[in-house]
Protein backbone atom coordinates (compact mmCIF):
# COMPACT_ATOMS: atom_id res chain seq x y z
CA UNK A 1 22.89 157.22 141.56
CA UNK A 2 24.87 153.58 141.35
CA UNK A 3 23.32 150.60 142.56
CA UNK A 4 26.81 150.50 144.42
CA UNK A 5 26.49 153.37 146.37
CA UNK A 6 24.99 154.57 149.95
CA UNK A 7 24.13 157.65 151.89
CA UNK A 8 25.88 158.91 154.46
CA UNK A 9 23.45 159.15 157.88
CA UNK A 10 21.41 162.25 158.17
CA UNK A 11 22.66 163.59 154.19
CA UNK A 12 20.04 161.93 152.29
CA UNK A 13 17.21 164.62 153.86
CA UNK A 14 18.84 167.51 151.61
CA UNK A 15 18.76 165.50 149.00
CA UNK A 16 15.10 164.65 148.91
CA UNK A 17 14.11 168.23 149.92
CA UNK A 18 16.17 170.19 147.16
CA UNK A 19 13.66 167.63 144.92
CA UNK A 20 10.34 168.24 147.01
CA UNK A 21 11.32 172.18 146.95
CA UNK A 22 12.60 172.20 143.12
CA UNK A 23 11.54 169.01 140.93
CA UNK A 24 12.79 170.80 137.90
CA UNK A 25 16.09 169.95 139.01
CA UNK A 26 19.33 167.67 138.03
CA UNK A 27 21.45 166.99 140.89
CA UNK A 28 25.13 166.20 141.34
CA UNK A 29 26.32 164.86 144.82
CA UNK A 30 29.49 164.80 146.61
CA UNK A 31 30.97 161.52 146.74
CA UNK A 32 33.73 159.32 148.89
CA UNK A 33 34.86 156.67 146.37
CA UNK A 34 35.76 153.17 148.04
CA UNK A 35 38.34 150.70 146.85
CA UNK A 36 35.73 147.52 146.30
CA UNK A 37 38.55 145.01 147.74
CA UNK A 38 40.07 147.28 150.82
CA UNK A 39 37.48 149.12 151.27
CA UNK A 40 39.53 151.40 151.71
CA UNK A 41 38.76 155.74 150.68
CA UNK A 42 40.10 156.18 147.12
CA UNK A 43 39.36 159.26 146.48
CA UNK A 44 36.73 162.66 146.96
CA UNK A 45 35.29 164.56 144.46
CA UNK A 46 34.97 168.19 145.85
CA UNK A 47 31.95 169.90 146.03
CA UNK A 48 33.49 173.51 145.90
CA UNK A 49 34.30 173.06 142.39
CA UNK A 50 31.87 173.25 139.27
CA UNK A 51 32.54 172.31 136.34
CA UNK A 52 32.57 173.93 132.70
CA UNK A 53 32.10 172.09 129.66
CA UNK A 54 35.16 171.59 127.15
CA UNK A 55 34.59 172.43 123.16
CA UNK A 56 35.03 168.37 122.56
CA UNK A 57 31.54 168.12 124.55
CA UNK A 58 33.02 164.86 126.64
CA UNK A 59 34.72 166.21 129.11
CA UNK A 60 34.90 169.11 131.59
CA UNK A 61 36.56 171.38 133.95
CA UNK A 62 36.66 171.79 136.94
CA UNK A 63 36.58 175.57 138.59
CA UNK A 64 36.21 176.98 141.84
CA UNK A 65 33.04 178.39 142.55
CA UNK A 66 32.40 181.41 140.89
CA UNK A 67 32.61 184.96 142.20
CA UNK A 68 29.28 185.69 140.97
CA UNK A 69 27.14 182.23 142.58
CA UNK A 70 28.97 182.66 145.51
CA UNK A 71 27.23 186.09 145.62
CA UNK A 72 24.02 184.51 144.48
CA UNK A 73 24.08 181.93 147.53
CA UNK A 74 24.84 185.19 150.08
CA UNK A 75 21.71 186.07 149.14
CA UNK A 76 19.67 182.84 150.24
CA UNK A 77 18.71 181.64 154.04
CA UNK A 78 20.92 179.44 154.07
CA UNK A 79 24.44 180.15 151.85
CA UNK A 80 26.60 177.35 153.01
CA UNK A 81 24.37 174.37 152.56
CA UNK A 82 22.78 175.71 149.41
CA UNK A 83 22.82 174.04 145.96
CA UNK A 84 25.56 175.21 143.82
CA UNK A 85 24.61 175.78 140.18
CA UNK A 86 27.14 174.54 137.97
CA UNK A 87 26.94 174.61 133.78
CA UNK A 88 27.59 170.96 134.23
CA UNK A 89 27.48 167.56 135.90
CA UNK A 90 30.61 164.95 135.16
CA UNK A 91 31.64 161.86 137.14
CA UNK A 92 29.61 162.39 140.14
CA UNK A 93 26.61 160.53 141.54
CA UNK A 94 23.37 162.58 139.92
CA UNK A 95 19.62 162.39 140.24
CA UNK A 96 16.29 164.19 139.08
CA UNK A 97 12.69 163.52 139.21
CA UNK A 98 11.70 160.57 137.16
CA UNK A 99 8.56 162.49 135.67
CA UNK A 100 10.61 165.65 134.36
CA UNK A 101 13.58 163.61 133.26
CA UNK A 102 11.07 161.36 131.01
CA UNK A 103 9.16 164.22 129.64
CA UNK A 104 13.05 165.79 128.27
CA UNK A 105 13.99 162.14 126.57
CA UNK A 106 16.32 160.51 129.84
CA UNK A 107 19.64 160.08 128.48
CA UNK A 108 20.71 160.31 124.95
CA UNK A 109 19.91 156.46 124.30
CA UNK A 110 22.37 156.59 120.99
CA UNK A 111 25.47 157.24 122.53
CA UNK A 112 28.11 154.66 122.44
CA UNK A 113 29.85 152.86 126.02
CA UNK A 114 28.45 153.65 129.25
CA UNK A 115 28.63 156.69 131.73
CA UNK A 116 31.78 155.52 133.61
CA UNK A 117 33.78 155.38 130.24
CA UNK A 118 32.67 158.01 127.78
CA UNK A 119 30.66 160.68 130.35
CA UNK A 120 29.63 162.52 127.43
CA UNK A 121 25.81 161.70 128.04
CA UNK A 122 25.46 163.53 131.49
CA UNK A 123 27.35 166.78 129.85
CA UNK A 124 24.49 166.70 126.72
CA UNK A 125 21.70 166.07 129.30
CA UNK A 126 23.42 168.94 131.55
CA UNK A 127 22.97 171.28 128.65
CA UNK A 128 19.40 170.27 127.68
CA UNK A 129 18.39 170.52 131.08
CA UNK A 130 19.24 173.77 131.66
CA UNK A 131 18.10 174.97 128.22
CA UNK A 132 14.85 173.07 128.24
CA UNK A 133 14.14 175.43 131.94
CA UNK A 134 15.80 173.65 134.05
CA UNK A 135 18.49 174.21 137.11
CA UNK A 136 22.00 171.63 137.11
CA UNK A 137 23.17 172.18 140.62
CA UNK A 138 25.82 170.23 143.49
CA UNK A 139 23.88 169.84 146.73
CA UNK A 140 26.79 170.24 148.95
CA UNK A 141 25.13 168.70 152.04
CA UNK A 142 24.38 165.39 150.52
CA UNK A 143 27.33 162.50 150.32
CA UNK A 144 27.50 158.87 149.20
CA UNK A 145 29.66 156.51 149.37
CA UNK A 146 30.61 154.91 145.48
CA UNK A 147 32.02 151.33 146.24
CA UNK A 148 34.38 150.74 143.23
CA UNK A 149 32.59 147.25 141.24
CA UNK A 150 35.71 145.15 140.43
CA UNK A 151 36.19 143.02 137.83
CA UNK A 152 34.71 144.88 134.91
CA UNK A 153 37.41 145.51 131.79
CA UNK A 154 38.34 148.88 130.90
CA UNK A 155 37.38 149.99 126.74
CA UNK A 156 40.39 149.21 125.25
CA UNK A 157 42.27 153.00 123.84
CA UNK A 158 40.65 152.83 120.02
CA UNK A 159 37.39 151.93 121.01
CA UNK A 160 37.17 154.68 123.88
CA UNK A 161 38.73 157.10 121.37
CA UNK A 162 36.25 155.93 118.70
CA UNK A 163 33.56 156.47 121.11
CA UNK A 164 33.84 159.55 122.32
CA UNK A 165 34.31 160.86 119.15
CA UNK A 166 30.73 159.73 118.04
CA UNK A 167 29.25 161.49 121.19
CA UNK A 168 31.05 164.71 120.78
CA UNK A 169 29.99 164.96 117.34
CA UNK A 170 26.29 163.64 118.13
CA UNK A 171 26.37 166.35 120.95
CA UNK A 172 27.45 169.10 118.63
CA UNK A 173 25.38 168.48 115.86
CA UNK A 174 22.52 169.01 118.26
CA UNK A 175 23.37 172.02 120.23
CA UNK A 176 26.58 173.59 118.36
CA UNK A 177 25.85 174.24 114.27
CA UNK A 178 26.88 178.18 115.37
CA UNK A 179 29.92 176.77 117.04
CA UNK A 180 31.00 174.46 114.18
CA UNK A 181 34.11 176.06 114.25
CA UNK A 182 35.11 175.68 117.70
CA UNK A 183 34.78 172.29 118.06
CA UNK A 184 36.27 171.53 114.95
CA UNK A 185 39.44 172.81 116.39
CA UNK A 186 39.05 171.20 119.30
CA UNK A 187 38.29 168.16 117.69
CA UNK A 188 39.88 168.00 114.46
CA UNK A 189 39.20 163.91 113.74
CA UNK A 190 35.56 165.48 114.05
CA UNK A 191 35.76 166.96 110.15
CA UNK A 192 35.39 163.00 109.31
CA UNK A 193 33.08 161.90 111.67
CA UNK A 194 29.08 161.62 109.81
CA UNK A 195 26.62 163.23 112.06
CA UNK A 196 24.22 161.47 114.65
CA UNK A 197 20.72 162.39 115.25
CA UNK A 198 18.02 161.46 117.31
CA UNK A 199 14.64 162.72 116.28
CA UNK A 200 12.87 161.85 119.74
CA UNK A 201 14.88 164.55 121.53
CA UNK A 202 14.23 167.31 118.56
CA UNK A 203 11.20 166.66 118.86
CA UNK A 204 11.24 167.36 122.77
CA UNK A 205 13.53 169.98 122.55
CA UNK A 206 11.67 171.80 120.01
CA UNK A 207 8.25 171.35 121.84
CA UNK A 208 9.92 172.34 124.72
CA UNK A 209 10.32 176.13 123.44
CA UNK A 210 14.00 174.65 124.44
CA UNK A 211 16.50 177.68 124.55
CA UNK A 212 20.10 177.78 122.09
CA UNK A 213 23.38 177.27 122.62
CA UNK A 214 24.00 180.64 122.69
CA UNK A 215 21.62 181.45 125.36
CA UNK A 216 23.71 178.40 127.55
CA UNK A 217 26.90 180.30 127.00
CA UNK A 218 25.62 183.90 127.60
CA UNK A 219 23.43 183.06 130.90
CA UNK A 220 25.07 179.77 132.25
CA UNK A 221 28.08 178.57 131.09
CA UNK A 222 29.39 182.39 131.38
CA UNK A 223 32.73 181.17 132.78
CA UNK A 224 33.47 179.53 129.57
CA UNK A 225 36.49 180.47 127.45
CA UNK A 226 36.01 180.21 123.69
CA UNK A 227 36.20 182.35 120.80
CA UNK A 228 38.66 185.00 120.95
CA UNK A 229 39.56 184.09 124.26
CA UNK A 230 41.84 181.39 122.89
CA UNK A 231 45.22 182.40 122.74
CA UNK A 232 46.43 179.41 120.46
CA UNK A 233 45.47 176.07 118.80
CA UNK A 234 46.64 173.85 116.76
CA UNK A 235 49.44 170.87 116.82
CA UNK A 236 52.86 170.68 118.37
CA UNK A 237 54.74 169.08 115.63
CA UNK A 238 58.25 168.18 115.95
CA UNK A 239 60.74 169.31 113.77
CA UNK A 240 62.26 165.71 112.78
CA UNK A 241 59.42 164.35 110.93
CA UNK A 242 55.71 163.44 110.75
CA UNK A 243 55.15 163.52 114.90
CA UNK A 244 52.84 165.70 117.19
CA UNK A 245 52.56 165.65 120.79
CA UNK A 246 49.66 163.56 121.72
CA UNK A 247 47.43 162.64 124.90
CA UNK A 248 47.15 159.23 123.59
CA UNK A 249 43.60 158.98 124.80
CA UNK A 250 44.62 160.50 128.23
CA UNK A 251 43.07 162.80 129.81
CA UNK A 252 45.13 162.88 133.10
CA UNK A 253 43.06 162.70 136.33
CA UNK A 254 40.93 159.84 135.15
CA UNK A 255 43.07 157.98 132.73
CA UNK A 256 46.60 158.91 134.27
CA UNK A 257 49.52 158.84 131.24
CA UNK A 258 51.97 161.01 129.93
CA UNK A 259 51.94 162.61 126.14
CA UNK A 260 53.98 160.82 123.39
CA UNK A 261 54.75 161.30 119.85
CA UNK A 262 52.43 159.98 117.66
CA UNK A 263 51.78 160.69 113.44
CA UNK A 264 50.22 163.79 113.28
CA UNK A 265 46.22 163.91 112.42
């Protein structure tokens, strides 16, 4: 949870419960962002939504809760202030016992820039978490409030670009060698990026009895589209020279821009 953040009165209990019930658990909480000059509300990440994990293993998206957890949560005493599992955590607030986080390796210590710029180290730990027999959940009755720290300069476009693809790759290495192909497609730049490895969490993972990637997408991540689900991929080159439609390190909510041309790669 940031230093710069607060509970809400009386939502802090569901949090500390879910952890004295569960302590196998990673957490995600809902969050009111505050403008750190106006202090004024800049914007809420829903709890409603979960969020699946994109083939470039950096980002995520977010999709309603579905069909079959909300069944899942029928089933439990309480269904409207239960934990919602979700494949993955991304830009929210997040927390999980200190002893089981240690024994599966904390965060991935060799990826490059920090949480708030290149998120791709809560996705990996999201995976590992649940494969290593764990449970990634949103606890919908806990809230903070994030106040926004000012002052701190944005990663300028290369470098974020440069760094998140190191942590895709790192990420895929690790958990994707049966999904090569996917990601490379997703990723393309990713052909010419050299692998990243740390042998601390192999080690874990494989004295873990950790589970595959495969089991992740069969039993979690079952929302996921990939494979022959995709309908098309690829570049949209323009017909009056060497140009492609590009993002230009955008990825729309959280780095708002508009696509340009840019030389194909």
């Amino acid at each position: 949870i940031p230093e710069a953040s607060e509970f809400y009165p009386g939502l802090a209990e569901p949090f500390l419960e879910a952890f004295s019930d569960y302590p196998y658990l990673l957490a995600g909480l809902s969050m009111d962002e505050i403008n750190g000059e106006t202090f004024s509300q800049v914007e809420h990440v829903p709890w409603h939504l979960i969020s699946i994990p994109r083939w470039d293993f950096v980002t995520a998206s977010p999709i309603e809760i579905p069909e079959h957890e909300q069944k899942r949560r029928q089933l439990l005493p309480y269904p409207d202030a239960s934990p919602v599992r979700t494949p993955v955590l991304q830009f929210l607030p997040w927390a999980a016992g200190r002893d089981r986080f240690l024994e599966l390796g904390g965060l991935d210590e060799g990826m490059l820039g920090t949480a708030a710029e290149v998120p791709g180290d809560v996705l990996e730990l999201s995976i590992r978490w649940w494969a290593c027999h764990g449970e990634v959940v949103y606890l919908p009755c806990s809230k903070v409030a994030f106040v926004s720290l000012l002052g701190t300069p944005p990663l300028s476009g290369h470098l974020l670009a440069e760094n998140q693809l190191f942590n895709s790759r790192r990420t895929a290495t690790r958990w994707s060698s049966q999904y090569m192909k996917y990601y490379q497609e997703a990723v393309p730049k990713s052909r010419y990026q050299s692998a990243s490895h740390s042998t601390k969490l192999e080690e874990i993972i494989s004295s873990q009895s950790c589970q595959s990637m495969s089991w992740f997408i069969n039993n979690i991540a079952v929302d996921w589209n990939y494979g022959n689900k995709l309908i098309r991929h690829g570049a949209i080159k323009s017909t009056q020279g060497d140009a492609c439609v590009d993002t230009m390190g955008h990825d729309g909510r959280y780095s708002p821009g508009r696509p340009e041309f840019y030389s194909c790669h």
